[in-house]
N, C-alpha and C. Protein backbone atom coordinates (compact mmCIF):
# COMPACT_ATOMS: atom_id res chain seq x y z
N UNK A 1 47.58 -14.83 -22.76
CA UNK A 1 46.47 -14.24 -22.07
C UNK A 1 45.27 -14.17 -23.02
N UNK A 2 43.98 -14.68 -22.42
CA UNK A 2 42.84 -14.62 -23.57
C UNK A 2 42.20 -13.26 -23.25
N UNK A 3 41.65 -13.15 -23.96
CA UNK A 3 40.72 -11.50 -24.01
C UNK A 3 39.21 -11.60 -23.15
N UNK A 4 39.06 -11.29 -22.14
CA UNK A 4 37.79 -11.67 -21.38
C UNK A 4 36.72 -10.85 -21.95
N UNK A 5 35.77 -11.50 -22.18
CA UNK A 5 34.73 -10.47 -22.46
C UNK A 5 33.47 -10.39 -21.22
N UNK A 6 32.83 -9.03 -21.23
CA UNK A 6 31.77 -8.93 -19.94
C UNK A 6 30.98 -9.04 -20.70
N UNK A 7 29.66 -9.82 -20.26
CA UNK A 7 28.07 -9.96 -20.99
C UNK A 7 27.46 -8.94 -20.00
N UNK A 8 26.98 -8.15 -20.13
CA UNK A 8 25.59 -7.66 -19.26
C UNK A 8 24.10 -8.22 -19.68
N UNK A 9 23.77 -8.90 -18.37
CA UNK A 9 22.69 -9.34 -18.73
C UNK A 9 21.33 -8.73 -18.33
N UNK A 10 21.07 -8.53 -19.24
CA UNK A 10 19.28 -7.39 -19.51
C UNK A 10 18.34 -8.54 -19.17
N UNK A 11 17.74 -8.00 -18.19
CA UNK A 11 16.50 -8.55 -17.72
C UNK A 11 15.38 -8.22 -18.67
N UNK A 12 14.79 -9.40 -18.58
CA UNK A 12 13.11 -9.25 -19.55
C UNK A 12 12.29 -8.50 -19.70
N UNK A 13 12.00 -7.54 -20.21
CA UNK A 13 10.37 -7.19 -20.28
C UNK A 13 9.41 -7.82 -19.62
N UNK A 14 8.92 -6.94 -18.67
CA UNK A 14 7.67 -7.52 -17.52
C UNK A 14 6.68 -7.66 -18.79
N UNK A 15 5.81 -8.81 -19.46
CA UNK A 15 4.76 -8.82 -19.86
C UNK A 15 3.40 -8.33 -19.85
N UNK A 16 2.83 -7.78 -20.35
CA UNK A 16 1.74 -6.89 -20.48
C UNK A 16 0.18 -7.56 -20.15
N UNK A 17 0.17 -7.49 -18.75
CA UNK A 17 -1.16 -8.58 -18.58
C UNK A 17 -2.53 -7.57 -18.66
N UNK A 18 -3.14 -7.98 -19.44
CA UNK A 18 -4.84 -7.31 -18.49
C UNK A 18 -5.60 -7.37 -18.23
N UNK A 19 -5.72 -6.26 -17.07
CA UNK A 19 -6.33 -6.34 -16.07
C UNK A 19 -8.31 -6.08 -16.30
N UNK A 20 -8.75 -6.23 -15.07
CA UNK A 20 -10.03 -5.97 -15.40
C UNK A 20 -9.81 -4.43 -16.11
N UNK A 21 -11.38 -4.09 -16.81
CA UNK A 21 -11.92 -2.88 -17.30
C UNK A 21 -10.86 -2.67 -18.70
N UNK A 22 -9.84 -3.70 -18.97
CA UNK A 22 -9.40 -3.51 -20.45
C UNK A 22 -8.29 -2.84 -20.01
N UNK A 23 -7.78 -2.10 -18.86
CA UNK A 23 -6.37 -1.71 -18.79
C UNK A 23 -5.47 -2.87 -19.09
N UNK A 24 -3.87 -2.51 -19.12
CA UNK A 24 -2.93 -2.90 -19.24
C UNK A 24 -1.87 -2.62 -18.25
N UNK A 25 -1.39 -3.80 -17.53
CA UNK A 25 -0.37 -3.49 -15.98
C UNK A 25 0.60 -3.76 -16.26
N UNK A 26 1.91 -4.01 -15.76
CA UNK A 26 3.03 -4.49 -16.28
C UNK A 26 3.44 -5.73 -15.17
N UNK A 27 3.56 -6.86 -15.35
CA UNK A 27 3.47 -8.08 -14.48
C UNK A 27 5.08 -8.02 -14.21
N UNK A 28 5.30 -8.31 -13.35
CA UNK A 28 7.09 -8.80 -12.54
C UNK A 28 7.06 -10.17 -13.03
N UNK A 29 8.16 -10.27 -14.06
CA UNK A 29 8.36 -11.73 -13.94
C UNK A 29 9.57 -12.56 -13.08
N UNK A 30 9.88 -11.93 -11.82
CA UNK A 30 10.80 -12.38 -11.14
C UNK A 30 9.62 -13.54 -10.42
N UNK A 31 10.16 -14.46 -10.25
CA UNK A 31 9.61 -15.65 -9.32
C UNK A 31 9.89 -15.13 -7.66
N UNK A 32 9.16 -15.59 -7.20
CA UNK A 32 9.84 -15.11 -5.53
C UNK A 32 10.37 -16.45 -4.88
N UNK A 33 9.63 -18.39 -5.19
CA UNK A 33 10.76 -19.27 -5.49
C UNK A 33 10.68 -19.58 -6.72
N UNK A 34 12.34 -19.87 -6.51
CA UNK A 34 12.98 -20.13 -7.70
C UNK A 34 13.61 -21.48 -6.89
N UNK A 35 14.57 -22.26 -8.45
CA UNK A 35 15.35 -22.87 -7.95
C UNK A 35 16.52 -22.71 -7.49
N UNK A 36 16.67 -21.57 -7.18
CA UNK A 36 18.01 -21.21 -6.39
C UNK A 36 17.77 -20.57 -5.10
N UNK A 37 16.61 -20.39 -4.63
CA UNK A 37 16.10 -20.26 -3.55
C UNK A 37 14.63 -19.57 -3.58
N UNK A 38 14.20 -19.07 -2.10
CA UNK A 38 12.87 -18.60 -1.80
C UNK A 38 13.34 -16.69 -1.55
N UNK A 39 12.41 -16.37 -1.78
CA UNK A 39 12.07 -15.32 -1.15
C UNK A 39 11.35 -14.49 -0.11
N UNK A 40 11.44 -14.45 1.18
CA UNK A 40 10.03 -14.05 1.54
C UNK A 40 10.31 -12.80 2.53
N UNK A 41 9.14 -12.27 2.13
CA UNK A 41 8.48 -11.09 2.29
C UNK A 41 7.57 -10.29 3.63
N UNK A 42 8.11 -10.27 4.73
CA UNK A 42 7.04 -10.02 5.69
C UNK A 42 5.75 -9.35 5.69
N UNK A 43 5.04 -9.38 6.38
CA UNK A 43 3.77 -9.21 6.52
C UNK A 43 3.73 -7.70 6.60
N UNK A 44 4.65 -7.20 7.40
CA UNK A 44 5.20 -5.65 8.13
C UNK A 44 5.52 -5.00 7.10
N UNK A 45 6.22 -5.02 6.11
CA UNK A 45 7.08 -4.74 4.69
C UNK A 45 5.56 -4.46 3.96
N UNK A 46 5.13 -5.34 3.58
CA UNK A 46 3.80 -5.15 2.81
C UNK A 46 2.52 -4.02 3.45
N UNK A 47 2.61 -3.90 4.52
CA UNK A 47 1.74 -3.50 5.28
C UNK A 47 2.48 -2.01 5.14
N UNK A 48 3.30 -1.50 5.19
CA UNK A 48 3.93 -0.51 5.16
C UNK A 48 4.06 0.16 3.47
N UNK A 49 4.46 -0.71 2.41
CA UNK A 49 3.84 -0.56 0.90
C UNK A 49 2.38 -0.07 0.93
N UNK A 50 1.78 -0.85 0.89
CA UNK A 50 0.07 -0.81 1.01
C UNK A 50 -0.16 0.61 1.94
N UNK A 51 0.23 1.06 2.75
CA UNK A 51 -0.02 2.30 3.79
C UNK A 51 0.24 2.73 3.00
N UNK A 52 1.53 3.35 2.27
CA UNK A 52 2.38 4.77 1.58
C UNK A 52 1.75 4.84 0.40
N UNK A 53 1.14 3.69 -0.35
CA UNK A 53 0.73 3.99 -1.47
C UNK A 53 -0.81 4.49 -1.55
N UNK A 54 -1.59 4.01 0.03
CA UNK A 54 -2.60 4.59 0.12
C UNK A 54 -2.61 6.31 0.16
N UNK A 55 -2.07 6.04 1.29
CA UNK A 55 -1.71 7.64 1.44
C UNK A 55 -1.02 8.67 0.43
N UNK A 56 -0.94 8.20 -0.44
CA UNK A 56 -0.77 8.91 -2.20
C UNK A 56 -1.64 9.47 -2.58
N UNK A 57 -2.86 8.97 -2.47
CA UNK A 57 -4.09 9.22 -3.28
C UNK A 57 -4.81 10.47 -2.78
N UNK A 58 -5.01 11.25 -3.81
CA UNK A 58 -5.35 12.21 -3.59
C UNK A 58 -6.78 12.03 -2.82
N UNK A 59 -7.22 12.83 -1.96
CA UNK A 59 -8.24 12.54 -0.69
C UNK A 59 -8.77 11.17 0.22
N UNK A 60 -7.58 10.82 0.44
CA UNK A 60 -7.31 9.95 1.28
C UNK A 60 -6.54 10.55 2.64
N UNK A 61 -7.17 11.37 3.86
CA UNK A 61 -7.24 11.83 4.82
C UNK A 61 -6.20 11.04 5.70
N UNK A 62 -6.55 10.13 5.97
CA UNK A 62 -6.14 9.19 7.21
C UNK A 62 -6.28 7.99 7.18
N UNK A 63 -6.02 6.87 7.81
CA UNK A 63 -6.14 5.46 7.85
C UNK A 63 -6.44 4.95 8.61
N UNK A 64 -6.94 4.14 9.73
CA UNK A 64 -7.22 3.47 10.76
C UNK A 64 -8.28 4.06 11.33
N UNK A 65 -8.99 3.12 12.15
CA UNK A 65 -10.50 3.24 12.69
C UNK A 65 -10.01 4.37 13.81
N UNK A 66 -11.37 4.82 14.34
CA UNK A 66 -11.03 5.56 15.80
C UNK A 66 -9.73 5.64 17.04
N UNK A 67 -10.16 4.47 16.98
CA UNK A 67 -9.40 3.82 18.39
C UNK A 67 -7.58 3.78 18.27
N UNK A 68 -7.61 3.04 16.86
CA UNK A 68 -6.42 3.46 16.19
C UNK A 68 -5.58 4.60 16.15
N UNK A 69 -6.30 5.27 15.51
CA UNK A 69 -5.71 6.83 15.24
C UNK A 69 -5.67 7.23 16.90
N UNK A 70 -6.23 7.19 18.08
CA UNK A 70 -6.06 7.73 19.05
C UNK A 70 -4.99 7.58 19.60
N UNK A 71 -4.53 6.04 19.34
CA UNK A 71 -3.37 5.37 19.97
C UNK A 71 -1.98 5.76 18.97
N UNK A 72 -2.46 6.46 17.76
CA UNK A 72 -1.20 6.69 17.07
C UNK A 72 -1.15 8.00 17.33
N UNK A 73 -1.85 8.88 17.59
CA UNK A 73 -1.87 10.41 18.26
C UNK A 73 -0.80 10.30 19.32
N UNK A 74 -1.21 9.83 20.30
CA UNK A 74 -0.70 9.45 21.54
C UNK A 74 1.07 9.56 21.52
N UNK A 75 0.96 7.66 20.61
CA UNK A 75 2.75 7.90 20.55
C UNK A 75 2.96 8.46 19.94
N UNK A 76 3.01 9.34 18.76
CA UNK A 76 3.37 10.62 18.12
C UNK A 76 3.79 11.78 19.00
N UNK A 77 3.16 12.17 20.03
CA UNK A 77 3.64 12.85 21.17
C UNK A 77 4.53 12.38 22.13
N UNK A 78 4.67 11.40 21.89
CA UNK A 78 5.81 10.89 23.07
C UNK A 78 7.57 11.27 22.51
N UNK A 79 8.14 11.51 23.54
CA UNK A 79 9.64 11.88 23.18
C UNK A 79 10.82 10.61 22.67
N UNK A 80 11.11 10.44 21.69
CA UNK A 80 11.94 9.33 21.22
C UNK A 80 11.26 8.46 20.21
N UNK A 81 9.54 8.87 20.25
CA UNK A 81 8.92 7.09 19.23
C UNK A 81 9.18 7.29 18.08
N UNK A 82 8.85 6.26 17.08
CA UNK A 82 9.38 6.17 15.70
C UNK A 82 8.50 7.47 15.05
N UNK A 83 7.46 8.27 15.85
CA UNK A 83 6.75 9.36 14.96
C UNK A 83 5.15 8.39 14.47
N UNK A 84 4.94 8.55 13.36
CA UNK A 84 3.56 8.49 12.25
C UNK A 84 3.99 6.92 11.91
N UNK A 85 3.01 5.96 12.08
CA UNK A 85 3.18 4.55 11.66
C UNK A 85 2.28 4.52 10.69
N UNK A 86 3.08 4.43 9.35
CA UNK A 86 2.69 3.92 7.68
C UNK A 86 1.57 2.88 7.75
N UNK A 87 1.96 2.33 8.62
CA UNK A 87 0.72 1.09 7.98
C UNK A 87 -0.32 0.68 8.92
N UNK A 88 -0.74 2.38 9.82
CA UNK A 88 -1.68 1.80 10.60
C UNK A 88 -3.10 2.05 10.33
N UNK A 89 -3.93 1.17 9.97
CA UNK A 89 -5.19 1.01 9.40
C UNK A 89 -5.21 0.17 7.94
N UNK A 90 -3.99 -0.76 7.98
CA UNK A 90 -4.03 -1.61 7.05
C UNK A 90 -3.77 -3.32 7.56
N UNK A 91 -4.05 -4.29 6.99
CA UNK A 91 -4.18 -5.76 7.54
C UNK A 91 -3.95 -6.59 6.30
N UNK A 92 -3.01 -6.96 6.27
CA UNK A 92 -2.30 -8.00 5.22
C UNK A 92 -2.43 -9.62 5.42
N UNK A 93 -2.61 -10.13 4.58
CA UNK A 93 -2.19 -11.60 4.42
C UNK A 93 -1.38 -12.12 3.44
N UNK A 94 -0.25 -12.46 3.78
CA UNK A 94 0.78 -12.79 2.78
C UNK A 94 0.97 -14.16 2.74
N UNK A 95 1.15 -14.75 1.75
CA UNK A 95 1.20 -16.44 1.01
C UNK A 95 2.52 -16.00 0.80
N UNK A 96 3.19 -17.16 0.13
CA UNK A 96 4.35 -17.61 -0.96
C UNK A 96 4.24 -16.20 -2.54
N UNK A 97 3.27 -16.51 -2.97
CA UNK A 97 3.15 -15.37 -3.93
C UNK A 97 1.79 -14.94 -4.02
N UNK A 98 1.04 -14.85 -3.46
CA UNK A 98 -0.02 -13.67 -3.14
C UNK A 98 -0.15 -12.69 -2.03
N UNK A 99 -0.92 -11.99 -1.99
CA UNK A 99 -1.15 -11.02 -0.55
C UNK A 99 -2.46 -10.85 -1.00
N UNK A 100 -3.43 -10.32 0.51
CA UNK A 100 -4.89 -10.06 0.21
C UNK A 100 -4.41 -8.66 1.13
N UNK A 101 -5.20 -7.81 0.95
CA UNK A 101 -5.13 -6.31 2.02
C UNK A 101 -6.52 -5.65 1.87
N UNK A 102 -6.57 -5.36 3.68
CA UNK A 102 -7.38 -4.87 3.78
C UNK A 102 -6.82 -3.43 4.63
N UNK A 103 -8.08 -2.17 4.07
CA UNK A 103 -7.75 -1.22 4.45
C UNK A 103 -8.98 -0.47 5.15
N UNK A 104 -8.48 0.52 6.32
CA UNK A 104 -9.47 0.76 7.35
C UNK A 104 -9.23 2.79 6.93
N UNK A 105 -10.15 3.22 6.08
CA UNK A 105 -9.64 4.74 5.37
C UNK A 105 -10.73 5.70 5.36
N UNK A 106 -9.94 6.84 6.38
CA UNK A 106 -10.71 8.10 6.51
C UNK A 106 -10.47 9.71 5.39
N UNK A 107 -11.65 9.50 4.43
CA UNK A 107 -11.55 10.53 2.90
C UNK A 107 -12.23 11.52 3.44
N UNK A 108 -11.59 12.44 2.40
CA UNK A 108 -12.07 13.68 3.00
C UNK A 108 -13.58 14.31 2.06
N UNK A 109 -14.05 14.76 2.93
CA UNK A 109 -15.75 14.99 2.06
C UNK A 109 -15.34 15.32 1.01
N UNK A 110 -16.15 15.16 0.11
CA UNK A 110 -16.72 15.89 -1.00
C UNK A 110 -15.77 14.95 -2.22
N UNK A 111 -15.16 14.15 -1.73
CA UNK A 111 -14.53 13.04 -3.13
C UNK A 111 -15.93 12.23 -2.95
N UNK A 112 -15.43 11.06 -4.43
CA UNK A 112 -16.29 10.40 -4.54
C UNK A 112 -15.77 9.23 -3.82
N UNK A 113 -16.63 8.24 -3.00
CA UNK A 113 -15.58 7.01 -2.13
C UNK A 113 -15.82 6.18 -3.14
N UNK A 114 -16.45 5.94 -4.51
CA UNK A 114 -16.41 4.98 -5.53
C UNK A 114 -15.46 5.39 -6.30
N UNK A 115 -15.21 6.59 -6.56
CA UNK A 115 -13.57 6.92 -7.35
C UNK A 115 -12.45 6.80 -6.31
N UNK A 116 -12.50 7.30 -5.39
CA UNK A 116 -11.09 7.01 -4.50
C UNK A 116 -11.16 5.82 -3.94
N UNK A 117 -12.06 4.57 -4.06
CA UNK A 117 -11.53 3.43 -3.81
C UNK A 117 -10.65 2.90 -4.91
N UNK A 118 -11.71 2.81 -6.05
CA UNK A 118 -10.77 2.72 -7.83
C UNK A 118 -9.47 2.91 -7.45
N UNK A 119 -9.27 4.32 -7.13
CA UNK A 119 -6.93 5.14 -7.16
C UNK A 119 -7.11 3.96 -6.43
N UNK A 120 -7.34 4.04 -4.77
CA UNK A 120 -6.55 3.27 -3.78
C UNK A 120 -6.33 1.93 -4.01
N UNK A 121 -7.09 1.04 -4.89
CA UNK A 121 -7.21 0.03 -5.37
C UNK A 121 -5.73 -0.09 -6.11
N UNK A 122 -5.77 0.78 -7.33
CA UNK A 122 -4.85 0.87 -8.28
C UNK A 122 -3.49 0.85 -7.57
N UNK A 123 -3.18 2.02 -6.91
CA UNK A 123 -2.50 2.50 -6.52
C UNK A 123 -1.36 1.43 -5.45
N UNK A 124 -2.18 0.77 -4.69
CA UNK A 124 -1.74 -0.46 -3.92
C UNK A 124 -1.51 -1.61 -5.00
N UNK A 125 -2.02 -2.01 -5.71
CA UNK A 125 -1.59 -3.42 -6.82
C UNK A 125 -0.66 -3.12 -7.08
N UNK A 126 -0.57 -1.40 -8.10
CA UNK A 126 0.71 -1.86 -8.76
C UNK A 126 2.19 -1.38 -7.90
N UNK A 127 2.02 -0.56 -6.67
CA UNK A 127 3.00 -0.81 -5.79
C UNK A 127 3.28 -1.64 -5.55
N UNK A 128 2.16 -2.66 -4.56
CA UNK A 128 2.69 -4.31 -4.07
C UNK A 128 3.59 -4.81 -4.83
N UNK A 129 2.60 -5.58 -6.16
CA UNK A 129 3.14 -5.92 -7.02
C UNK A 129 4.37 -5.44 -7.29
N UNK A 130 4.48 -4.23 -7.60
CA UNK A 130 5.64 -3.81 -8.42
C UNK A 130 6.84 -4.09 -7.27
N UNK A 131 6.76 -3.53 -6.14
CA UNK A 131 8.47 -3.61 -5.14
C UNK A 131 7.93 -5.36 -4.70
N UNK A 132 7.29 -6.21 -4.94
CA UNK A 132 7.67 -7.72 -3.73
C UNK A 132 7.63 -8.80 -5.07
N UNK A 133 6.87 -8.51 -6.05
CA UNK A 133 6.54 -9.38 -7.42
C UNK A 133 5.19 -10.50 -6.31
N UNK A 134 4.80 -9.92 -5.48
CA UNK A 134 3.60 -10.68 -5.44
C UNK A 134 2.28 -10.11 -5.54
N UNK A 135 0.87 -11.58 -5.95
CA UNK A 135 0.43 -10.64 -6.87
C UNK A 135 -0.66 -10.55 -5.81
N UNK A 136 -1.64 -9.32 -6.23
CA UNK A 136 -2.44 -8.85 -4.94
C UNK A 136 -3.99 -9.41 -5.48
N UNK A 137 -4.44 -10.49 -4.73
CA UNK A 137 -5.69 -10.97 -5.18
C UNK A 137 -6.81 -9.82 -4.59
N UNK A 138 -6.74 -9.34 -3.52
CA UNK A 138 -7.68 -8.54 -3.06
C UNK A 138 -7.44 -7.40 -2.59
N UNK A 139 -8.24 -6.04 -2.69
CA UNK A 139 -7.74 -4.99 -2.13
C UNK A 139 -9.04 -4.68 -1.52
N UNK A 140 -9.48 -4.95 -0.08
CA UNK A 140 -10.90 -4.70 0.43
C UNK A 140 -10.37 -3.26 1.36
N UNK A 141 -11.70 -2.57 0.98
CA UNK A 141 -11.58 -0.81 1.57
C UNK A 141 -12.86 -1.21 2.84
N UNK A 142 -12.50 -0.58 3.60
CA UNK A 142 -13.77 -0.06 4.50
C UNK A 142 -13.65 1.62 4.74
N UNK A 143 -14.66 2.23 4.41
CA UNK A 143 -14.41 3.70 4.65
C UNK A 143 -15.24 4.39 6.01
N UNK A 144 -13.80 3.93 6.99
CA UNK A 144 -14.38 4.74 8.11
C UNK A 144 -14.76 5.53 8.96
N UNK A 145 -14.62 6.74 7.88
CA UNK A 145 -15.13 8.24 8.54
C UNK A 145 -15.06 8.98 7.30
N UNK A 146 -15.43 10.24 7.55
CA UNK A 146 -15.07 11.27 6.59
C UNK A 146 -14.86 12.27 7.07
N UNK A 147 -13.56 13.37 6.41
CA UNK A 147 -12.47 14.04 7.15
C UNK A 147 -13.83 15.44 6.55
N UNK A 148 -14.12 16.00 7.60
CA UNK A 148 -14.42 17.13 7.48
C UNK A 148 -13.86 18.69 8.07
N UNK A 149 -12.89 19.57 7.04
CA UNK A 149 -12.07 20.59 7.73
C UNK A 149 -12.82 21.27 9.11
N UNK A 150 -13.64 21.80 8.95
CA UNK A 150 -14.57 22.64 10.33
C UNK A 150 -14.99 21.49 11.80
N UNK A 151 -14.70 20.38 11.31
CA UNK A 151 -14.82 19.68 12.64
C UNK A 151 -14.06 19.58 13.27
N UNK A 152 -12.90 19.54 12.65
CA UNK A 152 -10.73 19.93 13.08
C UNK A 152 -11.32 20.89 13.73
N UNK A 153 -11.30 22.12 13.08
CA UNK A 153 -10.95 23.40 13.62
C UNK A 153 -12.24 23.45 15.23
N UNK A 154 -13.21 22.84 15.02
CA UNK A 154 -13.70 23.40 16.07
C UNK A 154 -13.32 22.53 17.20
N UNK A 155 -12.40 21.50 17.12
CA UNK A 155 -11.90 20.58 18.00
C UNK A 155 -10.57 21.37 18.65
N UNK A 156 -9.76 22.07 17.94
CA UNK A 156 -9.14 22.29 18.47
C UNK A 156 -9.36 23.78 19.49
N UNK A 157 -10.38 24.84 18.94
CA UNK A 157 -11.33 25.35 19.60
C UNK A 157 -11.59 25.16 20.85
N UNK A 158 -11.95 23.77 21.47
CA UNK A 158 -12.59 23.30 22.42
C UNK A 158 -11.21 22.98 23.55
N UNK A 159 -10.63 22.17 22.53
CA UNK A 159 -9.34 21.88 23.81
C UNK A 159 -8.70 23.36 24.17
């Protein structure tokens, strides 16, 4: 009988790329193809990353335009639906190994929308990146409202 030995094999050190403004990110060096196959990634999956990591950021209110949010109000009240949908007010395009995202985001007054685009920016790359290993060429914001507390309250006032 020979003596078997187990190797554990340690994955690489993600390489230290950087990024604009002189930071430092940590790059995935998993391929998504390889020669032992492809990987791929839905559109839905990403779109749902990109939501949760928006919604991290500190004064980042809500997501999706008007019309949106009305229609996610709606089924939120209904008996049985999945509840609060993660990725509504976000729009993905996914390649082989890129994604572009765009986001539709309601902040709450008194942040700055040039600093909380910066987080939301951040915040989405190195999520994407980090759970799919693809890399995020674009992160476009549109900021479409601003969450003001006393306009809540006097809304609900009215109804």
């Amino acid at each position: 009988m020979s003596a078997m030995t187990t190797e554990k094999k340690i994955a690489p050190k993600a390489p230290e790329v950087p990024k604009h403004g002189g930071e430092v990110s940590r790059r995935g060096t998993t391929e998504l193809v390889t020669s032992r196959g492809r990987t791929s990634i839905a559109d839905a999956a990403v779109r749902k990353i990109a939501g949760v990591a928006t919604r991290e950021v500190e004064g980042v209110h809500n997501l999706g335009t008007g019309g949106a949010r009305a229609v996610g109000a709606l089924r939120q009240r209904i008996p049985g639906s999945s509840g609060r949908n993660v990725a509504q007010g976000v729009g993905v395009e996914v390649g082989e190994r890129q994604a572009a995202i765009d986001l539709d985001v309601i902040v709450d007054y008194g942040v700055s929308i040039v600093g909380i685009a910066q987080a939301i920016r951040g915040n989405v790359v190195s999520s994407v990146e980090g759970m799919t290993g693809l890399e995020v060429t674009e992160v476009n914001i549109a900021v479409d409202d601003i969450h003001i507390p006393e306009e809540e309250a006097e809304k609900t006032r009215v109804e």
